[in-house]
Each structure stands twice: as structure tokens, then as C-alpha cells.
Protein backbone atom coordinates (compact mmCIF):
# COMPACT_ATOMS: atom_id res chain seq x y z
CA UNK A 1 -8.35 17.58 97.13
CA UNK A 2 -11.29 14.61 96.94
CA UNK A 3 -11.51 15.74 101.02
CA UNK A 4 -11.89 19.22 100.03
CA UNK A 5 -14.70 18.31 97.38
CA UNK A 6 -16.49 16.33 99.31
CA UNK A 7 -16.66 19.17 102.09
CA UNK A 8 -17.98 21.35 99.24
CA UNK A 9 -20.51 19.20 97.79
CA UNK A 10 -21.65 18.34 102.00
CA UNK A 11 -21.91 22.65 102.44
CA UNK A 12 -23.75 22.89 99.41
CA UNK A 13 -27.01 20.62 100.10
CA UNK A 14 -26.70 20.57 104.22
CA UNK A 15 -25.94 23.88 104.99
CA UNK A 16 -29.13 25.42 104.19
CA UNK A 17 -32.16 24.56 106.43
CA UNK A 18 -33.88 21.16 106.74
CA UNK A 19 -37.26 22.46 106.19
CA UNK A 20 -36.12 24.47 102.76
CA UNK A 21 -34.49 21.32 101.69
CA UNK A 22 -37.53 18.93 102.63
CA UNK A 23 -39.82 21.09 100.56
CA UNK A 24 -38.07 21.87 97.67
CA UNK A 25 -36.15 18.63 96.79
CA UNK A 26 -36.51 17.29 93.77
CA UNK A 27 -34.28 14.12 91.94
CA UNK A 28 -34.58 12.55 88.50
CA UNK A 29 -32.49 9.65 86.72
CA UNK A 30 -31.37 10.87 83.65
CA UNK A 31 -29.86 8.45 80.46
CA UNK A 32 -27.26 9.67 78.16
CA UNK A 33 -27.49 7.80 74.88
CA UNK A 34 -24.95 6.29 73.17
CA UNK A 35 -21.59 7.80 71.91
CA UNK A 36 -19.11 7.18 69.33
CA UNK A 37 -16.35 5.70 71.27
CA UNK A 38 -15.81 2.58 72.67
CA UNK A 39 -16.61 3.41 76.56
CA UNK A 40 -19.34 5.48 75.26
CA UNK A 41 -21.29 2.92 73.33
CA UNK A 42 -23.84 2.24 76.20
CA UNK A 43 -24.62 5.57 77.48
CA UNK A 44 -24.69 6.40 80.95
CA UNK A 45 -26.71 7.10 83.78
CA UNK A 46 -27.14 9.78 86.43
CA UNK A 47 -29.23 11.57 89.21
CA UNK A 48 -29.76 14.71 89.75
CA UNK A 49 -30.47 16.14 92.68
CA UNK A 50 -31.81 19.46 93.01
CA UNK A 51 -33.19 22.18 95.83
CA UNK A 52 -34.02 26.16 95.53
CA UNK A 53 -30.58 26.55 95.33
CA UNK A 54 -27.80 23.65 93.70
CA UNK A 55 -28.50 21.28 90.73
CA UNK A 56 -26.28 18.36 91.00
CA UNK A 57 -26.01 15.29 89.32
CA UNK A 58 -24.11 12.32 91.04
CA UNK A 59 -22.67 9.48 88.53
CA UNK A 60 -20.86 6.06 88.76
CA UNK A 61 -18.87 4.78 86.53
CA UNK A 62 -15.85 7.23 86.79
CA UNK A 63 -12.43 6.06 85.56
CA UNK A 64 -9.10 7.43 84.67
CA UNK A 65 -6.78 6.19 81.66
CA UNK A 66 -3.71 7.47 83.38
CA UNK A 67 -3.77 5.74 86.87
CA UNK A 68 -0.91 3.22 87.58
CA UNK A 69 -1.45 0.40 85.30
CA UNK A 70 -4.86 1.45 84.13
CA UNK A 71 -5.11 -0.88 81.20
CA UNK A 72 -3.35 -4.81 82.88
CA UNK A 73 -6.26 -3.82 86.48
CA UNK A 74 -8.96 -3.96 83.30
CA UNK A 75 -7.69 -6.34 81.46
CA UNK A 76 -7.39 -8.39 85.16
CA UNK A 77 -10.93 -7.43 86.27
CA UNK A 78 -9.62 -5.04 89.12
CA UNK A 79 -10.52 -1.75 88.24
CA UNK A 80 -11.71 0.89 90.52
CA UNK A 81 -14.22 3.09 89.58
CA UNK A 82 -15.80 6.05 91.53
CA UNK A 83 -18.89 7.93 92.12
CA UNK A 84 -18.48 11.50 90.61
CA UNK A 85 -20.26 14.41 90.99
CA UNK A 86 -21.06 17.77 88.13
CA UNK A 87 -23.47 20.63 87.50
CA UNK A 88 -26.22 19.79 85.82
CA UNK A 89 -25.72 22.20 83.29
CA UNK A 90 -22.05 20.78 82.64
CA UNK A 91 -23.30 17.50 82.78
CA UNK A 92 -26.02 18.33 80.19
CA UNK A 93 -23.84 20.03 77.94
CA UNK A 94 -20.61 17.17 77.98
CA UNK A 95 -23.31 14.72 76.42
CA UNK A 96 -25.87 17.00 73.86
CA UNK A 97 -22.40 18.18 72.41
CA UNK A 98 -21.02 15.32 71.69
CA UNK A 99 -24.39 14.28 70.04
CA UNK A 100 -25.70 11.79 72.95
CA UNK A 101 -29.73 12.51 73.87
CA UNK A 102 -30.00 12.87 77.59
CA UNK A 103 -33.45 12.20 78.76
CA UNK A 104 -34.79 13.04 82.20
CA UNK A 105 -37.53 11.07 84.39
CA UNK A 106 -38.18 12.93 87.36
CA UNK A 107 -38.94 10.24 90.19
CA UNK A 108 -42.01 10.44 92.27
CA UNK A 109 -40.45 10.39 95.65
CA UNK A 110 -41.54 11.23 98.66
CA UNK A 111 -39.96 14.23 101.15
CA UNK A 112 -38.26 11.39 103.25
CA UNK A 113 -37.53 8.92 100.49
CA UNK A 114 -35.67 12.18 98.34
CA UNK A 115 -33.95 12.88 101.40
CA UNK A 116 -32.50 9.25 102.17
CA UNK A 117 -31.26 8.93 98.62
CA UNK A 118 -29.69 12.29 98.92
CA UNK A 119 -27.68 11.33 102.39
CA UNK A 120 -26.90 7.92 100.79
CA UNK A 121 -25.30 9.91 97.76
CA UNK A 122 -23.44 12.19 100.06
CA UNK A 123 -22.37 9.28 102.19
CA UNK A 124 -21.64 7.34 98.89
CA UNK A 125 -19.13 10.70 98.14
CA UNK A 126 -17.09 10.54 101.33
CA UNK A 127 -13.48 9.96 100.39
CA UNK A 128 -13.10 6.28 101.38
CA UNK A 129 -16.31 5.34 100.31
CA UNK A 130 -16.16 6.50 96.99
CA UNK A 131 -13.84 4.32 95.09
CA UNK A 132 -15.44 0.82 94.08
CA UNK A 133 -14.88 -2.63 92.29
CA UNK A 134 -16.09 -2.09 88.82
CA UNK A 135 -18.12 -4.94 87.49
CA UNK A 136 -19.47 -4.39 83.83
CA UNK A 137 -22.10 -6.44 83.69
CA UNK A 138 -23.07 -6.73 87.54
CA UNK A 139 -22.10 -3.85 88.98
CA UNK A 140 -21.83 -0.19 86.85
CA UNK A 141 -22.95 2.99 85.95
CA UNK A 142 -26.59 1.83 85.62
CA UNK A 143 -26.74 -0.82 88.25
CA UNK A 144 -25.53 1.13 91.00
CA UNK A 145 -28.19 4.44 90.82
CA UNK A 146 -31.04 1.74 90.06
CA UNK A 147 -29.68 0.05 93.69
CA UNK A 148 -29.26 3.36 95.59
CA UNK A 149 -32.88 4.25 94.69
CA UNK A 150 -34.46 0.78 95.66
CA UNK A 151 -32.59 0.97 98.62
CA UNK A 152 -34.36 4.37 99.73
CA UNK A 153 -37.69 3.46 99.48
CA UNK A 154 -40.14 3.30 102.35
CA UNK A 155 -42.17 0.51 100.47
CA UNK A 156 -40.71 -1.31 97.49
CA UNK A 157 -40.67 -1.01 93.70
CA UNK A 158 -42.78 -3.14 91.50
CA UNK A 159 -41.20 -3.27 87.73
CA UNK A 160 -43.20 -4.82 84.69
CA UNK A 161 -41.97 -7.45 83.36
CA UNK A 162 -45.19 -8.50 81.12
CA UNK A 163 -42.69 -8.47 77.78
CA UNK A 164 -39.49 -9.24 79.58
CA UNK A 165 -37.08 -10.08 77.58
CA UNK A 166 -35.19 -13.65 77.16
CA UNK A 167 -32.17 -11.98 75.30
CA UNK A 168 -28.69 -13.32 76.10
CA UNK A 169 -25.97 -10.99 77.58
CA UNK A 170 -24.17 -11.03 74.46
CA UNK A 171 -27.24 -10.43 72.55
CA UNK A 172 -27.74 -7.40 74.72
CA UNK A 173 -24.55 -6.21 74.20
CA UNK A 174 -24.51 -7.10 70.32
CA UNK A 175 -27.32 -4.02 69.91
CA UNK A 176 -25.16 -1.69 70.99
CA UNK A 177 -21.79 -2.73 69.29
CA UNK A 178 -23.74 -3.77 65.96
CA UNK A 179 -22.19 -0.53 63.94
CA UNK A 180 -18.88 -1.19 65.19
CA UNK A 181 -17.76 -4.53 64.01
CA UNK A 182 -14.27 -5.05 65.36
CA UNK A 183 -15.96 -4.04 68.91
CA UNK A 184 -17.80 -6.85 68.77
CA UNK A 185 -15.19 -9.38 66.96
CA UNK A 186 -12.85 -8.31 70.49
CA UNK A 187 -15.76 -8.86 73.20
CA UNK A 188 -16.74 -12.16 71.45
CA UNK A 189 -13.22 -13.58 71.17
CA UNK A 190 -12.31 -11.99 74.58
CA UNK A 191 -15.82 -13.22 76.63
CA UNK A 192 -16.56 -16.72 76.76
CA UNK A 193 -19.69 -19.14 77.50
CA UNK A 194 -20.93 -17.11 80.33
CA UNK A 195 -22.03 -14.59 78.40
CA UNK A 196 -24.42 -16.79 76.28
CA UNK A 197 -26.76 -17.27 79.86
CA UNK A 198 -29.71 -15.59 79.72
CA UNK A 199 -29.92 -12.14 81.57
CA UNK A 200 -32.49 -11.87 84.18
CA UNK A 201 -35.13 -9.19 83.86
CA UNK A 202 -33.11 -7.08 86.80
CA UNK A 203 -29.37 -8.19 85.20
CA UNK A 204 -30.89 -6.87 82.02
CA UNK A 205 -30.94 -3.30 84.09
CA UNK A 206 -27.10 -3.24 83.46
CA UNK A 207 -27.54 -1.09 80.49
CA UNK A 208 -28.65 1.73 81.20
CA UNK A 209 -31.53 2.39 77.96
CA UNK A 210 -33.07 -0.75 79.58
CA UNK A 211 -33.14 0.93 83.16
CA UNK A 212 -34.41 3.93 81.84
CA UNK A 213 -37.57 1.99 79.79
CA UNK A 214 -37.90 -0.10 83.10
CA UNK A 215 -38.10 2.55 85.57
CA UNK A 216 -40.67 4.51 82.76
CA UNK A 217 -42.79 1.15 83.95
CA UNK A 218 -42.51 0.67 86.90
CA UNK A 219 -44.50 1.44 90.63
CA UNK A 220 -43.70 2.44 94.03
CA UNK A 221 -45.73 0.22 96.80
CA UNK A 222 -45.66 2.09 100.17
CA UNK A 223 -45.87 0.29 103.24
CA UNK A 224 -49.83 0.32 103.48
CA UNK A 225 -50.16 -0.79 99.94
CA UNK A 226 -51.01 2.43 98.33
CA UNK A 227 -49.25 2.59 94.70
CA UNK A 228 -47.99 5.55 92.69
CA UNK A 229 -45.56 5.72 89.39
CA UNK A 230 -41.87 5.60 89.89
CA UNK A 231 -41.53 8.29 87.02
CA UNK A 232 -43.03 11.22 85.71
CA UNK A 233 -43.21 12.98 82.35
CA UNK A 234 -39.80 12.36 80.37
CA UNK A 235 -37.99 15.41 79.30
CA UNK A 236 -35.47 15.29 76.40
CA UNK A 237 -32.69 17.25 75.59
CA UNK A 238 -31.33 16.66 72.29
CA UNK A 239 -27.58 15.79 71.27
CA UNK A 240 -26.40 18.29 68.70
CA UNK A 241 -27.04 16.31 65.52
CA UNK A 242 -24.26 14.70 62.97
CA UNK A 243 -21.87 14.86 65.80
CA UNK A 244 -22.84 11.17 67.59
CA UNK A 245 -21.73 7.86 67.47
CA UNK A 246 -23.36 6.15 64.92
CA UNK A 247 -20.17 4.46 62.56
CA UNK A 248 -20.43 4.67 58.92
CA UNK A 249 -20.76 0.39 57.52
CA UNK A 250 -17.20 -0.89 56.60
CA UNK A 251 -16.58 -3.23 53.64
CA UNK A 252 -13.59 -4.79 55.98
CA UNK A 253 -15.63 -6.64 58.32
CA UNK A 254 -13.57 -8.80 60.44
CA UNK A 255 -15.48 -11.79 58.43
CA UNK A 256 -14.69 -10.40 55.08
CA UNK A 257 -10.77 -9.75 55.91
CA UNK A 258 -10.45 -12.89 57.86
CA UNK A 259 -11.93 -14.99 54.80
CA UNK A 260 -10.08 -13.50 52.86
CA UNK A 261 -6.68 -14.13 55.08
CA UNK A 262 -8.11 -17.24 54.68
CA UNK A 263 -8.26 -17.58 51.03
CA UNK A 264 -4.77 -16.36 50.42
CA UNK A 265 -3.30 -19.06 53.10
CA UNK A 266 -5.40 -21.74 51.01
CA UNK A 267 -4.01 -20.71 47.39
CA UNK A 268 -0.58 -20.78 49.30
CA UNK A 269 -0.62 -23.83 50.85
CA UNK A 270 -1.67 -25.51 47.50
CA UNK A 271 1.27 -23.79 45.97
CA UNK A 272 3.34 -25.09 48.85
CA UNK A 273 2.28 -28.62 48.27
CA UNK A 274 2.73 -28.91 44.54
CA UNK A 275 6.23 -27.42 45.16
CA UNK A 276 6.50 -30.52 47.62
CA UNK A 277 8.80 -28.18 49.84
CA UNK A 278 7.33 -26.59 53.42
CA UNK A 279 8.11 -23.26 53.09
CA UNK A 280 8.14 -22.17 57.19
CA UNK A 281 8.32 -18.41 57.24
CA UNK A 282 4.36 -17.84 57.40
CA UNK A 283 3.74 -20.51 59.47
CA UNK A 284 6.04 -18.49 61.97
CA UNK A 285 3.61 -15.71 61.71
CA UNK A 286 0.40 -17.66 62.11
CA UNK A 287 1.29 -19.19 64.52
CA UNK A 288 3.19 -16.83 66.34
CA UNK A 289 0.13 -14.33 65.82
CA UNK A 290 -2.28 -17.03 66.95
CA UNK A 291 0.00 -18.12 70.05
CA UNK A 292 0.45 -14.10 71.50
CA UNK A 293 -3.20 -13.76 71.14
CA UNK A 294 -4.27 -16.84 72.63
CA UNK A 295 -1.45 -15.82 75.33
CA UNK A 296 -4.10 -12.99 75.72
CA UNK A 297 -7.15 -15.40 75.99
CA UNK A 298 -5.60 -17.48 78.30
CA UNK A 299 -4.95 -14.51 80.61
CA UNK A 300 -8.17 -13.81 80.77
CA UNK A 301 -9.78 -17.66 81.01
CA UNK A 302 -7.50 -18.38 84.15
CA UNK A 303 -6.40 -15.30 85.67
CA UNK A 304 -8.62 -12.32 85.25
CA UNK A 305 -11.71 -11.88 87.55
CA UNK A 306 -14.13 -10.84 84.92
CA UNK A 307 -17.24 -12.70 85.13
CA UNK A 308 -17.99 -13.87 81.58
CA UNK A 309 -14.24 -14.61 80.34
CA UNK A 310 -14.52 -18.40 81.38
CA UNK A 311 -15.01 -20.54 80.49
CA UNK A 312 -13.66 -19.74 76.69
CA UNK A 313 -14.28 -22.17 73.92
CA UNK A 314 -12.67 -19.88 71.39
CA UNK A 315 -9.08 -21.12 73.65
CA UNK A 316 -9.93 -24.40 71.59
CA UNK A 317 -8.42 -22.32 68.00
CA UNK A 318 -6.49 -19.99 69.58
CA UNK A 319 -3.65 -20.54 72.26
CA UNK A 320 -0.46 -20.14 73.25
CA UNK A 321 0.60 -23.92 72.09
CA UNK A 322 0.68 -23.11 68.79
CA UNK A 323 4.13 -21.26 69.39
CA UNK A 324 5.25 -24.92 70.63
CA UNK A 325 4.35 -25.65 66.65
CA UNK A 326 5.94 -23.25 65.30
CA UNK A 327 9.31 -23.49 67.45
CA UNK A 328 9.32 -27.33 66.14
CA UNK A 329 9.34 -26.40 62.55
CA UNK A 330 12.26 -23.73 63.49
CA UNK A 331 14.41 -25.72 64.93
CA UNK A 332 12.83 -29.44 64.12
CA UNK A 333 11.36 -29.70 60.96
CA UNK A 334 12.40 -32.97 60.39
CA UNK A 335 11.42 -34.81 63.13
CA UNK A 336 8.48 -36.87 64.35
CA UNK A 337 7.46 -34.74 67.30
CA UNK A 338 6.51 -31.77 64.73
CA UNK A 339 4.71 -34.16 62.44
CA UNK A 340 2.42 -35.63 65.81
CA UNK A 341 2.12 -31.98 66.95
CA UNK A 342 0.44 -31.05 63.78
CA UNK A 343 -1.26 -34.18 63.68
CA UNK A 344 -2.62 -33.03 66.97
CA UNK A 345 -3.39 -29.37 65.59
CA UNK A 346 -5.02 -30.82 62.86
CA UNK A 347 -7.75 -33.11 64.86
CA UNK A 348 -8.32 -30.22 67.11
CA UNK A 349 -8.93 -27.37 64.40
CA UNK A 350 -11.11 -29.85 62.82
CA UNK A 351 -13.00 -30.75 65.93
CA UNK A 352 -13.56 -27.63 67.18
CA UNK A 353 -15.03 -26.36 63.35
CA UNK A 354 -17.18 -29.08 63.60
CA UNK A 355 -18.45 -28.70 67.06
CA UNK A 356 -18.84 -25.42 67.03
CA UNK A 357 -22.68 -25.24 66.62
CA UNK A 358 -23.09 -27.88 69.66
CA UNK A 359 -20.49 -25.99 72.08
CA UNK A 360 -22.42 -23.77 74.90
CA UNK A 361 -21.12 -20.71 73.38
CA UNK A 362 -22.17 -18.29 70.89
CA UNK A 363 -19.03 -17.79 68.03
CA UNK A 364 -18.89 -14.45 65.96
CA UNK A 365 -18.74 -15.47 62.66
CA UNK A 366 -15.37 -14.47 61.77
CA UNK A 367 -14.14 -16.98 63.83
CA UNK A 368 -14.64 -19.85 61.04
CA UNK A 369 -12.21 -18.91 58.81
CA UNK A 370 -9.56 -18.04 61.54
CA UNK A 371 -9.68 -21.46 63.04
CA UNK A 372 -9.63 -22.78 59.86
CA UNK A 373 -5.69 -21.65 58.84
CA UNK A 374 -4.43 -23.69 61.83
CA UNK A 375 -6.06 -26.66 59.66
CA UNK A 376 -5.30 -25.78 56.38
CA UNK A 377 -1.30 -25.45 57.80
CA UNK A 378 -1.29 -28.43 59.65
CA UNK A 379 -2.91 -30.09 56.88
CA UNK A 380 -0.73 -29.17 54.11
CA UNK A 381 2.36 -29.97 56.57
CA UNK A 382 1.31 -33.49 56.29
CA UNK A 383 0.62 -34.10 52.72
CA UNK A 384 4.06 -32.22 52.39
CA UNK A 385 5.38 -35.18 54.56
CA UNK A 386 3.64 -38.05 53.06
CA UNK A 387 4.50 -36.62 49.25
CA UNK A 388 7.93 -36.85 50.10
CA UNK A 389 7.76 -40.48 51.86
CA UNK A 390 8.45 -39.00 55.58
CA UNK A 391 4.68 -40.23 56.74
């Protein structure tokens, strides 16, 4: 079938004469804004190619849910995306129904520079060629098309970066995920330090608003020095209003459940205390919750091939050794390896509140309050112990 499609889309643009095509071909980037869902949340970008005859727009970024073990490849940093192909019109229509603004920039390109990028797309289709590593940051939907064109040009392409930004890859990726608090409580517990680095004025291109305001900017120097605009007039083609992605602000914030999780552990545990009994059910959960998760982060600090999960200073709260904890007050509760191991927990909950504003990493807020239980647990453990004359 992808053989078969790729024969199709090779007929359509090379069957008619090179002359007709020469003259009448015309390409333009266009940016889909943002969506409502979670893959849709930094738009997307395309090219469209068009002659006297086909309108086609070529995309990266194409992924399927249902392929063998879709979500553990992502999770692992090993998913393969492709380059797709659609009618404009469909194309058009999938995003200003959904409520996403597409807007066009129709790139000054010369007859031979057009027709490169148009063989390097059709090349780019072939069957085996088609399938790639998907990198978010480094290489996507965005980076790809902004490559593909650089990589056609007969001179180069001068961007400018008089008001580049100095923002931060997270910081980037916080303006998009701003409405959509839990979005952002999972990418900032899930990606570590290296996102905190400041992005480049071409890594910055990996969203694709920015490559769209960029290539607005930017020039074309030929080979003898002559320069010309990259882009031409912007067309827009408005997203069918009330539809798009734009969440509604929630009361339940991570921050304001988590302190509040928070609160209820600490009017427990001082409940616990003057009782002068441990009472080792929760703790089971905590730290059973805390251990799968950090089971999780751990994953993704020393196996996955993402580029910005490690290191991870958030591993410092949350790991897998606090079900080593909890197993000791199961089936140890009295001894003195449980009462060191929550010694332990309790110097490094503490340290790593305390250091947190000197670490190389940027912490969602939300995080305070969850590294805080582990302290207030291990703490009230040991006042527990020394009440009763065990410490």
C-alpha cells in the first residue's frame, strides 16, 4: 500500500511536463496553531506544494497509537515517525475545524530551488526513506521542513536574530502547556536538568509558531550576494471559533491538590504521634505510590534515549527505594534497619527541599509539598520511636 502511494503521489507531480512544472510551481510553509489535546498543543507544520494541476501538502511528524508497543518505544525514546502526505483542501479543513488557525507564507523560491525541494520531498516519500527517529525537541514536525528548505537553496538563508530570545527549553514549552496544568506537572517531573539549557536561536525553531515568525524574518542570499525575502504576504485561514484548545482554569491545580495531600498527611501524622502508635497502612500507599512512580522516573533517567530526561533531580524525592521503606515497616517495624532507613529518608527529603533553589534544574512548584510527605512520614516515624524509648 505505502509502495502504491508513493507511485501515486511520483505520477501526480512528474508525469506532466518539466517545463509546465518549472513555470507554474509554487510552495509555501504553512503553521497550524495549537489544539486542545495533548499532541496538538504545539501546532504543526507543513508545505505545500502546488502546480496547474495538484495541491499537496507534505508533513512530518506522523504517528500511529496502535503500532506494536506504541506507548513503552515513546516512553523509551524510539519512536518512528513518518513523512505524510494530504490535499490541501483536507489538510486545511482537519485543522480550521477543529478550531486551529492555519497560516500560509508562500516562499520566494526560485524555479530550480522549488524544484529541488520538491524531488527532496518525493525522495523523502519513498517507502524506506520515509519512516524516521522522532526527536521532540531536535528533530520534528517543525525542524525537519525548516531543514529540507535550507538544504535546497542555491545560496543560504540569513534569519534575524536582533531580539533572539534567551528562553529555556522548558520555558518554551511552559507557553504552550500554561492552560493545561497537569501537562506541565508530567513534562516537569518526567524531563530533567537538560531542559533548563538555554535553546539556541535555531533549537528554538523546534516549535513550529517560532519557525513560522522566523522564516516571516528572514532572507535568501544567492550565490552572487543578491538578497530577497524568504516569505511573502501571510494568508490566514481561520479555525472555526469556540471549538479550539484553549482549557477552561481549574481550581485543582496539581499545587493546590498536592498541598492539600499534604495538609491532610500533616494533621495525620500529628494524630499518629499523640496516639504514640505508627499506624502503617498509608505509609504503604505513599510510599508505594512514590516508589511505582519513581520506578517510572528512573526508566526514563537511565534507560530511555530522550534527550532532556537526565539527568533528573526530581529522582532525589521520588524513587523506587522508598518501596524498600515501606517493605521494612511491613514486615520489620521493629527493627533498627527501618529506623536508619527513615533516618536516611529523612536527611534526604530535607536536603533536597532545601537545595532545591541551588540544583541546576527548574522544579514545578507542586513538587514542594510532594517531597515534603516523605519527610513529614519519616519524621513522625522517629518521634514515634523516641516517644516510646526505641531511639
Amino acid at each position: 500500500m505505502k509502495k502504491l502511494y508513493f507511485c501515486l503521489l511520483t505520477l501526480i507531480f512528474c508525469v506532466p511536463a518539466a517545463a509546465e512544472k518549472s513555470d507554474s510551481l509554487r510552495i509555501s510553509l504553512l503553521t497550524a496553531a495549537p489544539g486542545g489535546q495533548a499532541y496538538e498543543l504545539f501546532g504543526h507544520t507543513g508545505i505545500r506544494v502546488r502546480d496547474r494541476h495538484n495541491d499537496i501538502v507534505f508533513h512530518y511528524g506522523v504517528f500511529d497509537f496502535n503500532a506494536p508497543h506504541f506507548f513503552y518505544r515513546f516512553t523509551k525514546g524510539e519512536t518512528d515517525y513518518s513523512i505524510g502526505a494530504a490535499a490541501y483542501r483536507d489538510f486545511i479543513y482537519s485543522y480550521v475545524l477543529r478550531g486551529s488557525t492555519v497560516y500560509e507564507q508562500e516562499l520566494s523560491l526560485t524555479t530550480a530551488e522549488a524544484g529541488r525541494l520538491l524531488d527532496a520531498l518525493l525522495v523523502n516519500m519513498e517507502p524506506d526513506r520515509r519512516i524516521y527517529r522522532y526527536n521532540f525537541l531536535f528533530d520534528n514536525c517543525a525542524t525537519r521542513p525548516r531543514d529540507k528548505i535550507e538544504q535546497c537553496m542555491s545560496g543560504r538563508i540569513v534569519y534575524d536574530e536582533s531580539n533572539a530570545s534567551t528562553a529555556t527549553f522548558r520555558e518554551l514549552i511552559h507557553r504552550h502547556t500554561r492552560n493545561h496544568p497537569w501537562l506541565t506537572f508530567g513534562i516537569d517531573l518526567a524531563l530533567g536538568a537538560p531542559l533548563d539549557r538555554t535553546a539556541t536561536f535555531e533549537e528554538q525553531m523546534f516549535l513550529p509558531s517560532i519557525l513560522m515568525e522566523n522564516a516571516g524574518k528572514a532572507s535568501i542570499v544567492d550565490d552572487t550576494g543578491v538578497m530577497r525575502p524568504l516569505t511573502g504576504e501571510t494568508h490566514t485561514y481561520e479555525g472555526v471559533s469556540g471549538i479550539s484548545g484553549e482549557n477552561s482554569p481549574t481550581l485543582f491545580t496539581p499545587l493546590v491538590v498536592f498541598t492539600l495531600l499534604f495538609a491532610l498527611v500533616a494533621v495525620f501524622s500529628i494524630w499518629e504521634y499523640r496516639r504514640g502508635r505508627h499506624i502503617r497502612a498509608p505509609d504503604y500507599v505513599i510510599f508505594g505510590l512514590y516508589g511505582l512512580f519513581g520506578c517510572v522516573l528512573f526508566f526514563l533517567i537511565f534507560i530511555s534515549i530522550h534527550p532532556a530526561t537526565s539527568p533528573n533531580y526530581s529522582a532525589l524525592w521520588c524513587h523506587p527505594f522508598l518501596w524498600a521503606i515501606a517493605l521494612c515497616e511491613a514486615f520489620a517495624p521493629g527493627k533498627r534497619i527501618t529506623t536508619r532507613l527513615m533516618s536516611v529518608l529523612l536527611l534526604v527529603s530535607a536536603g533536597t527541599i532545601i537545595t532545591m533553589p541551588f540544583l541546576p534544574q527548574v522544579f514545578n512548584p507542586a513538587f514542594i509539598p510532594l517531597a515534603l510527605i516523605p519527610a513529614v512520614r519519616s519524621t513522625t516515624w522517629l518521634w514515634i520511636e523516641r516517644k516510646n524509648g526505641r531511639l
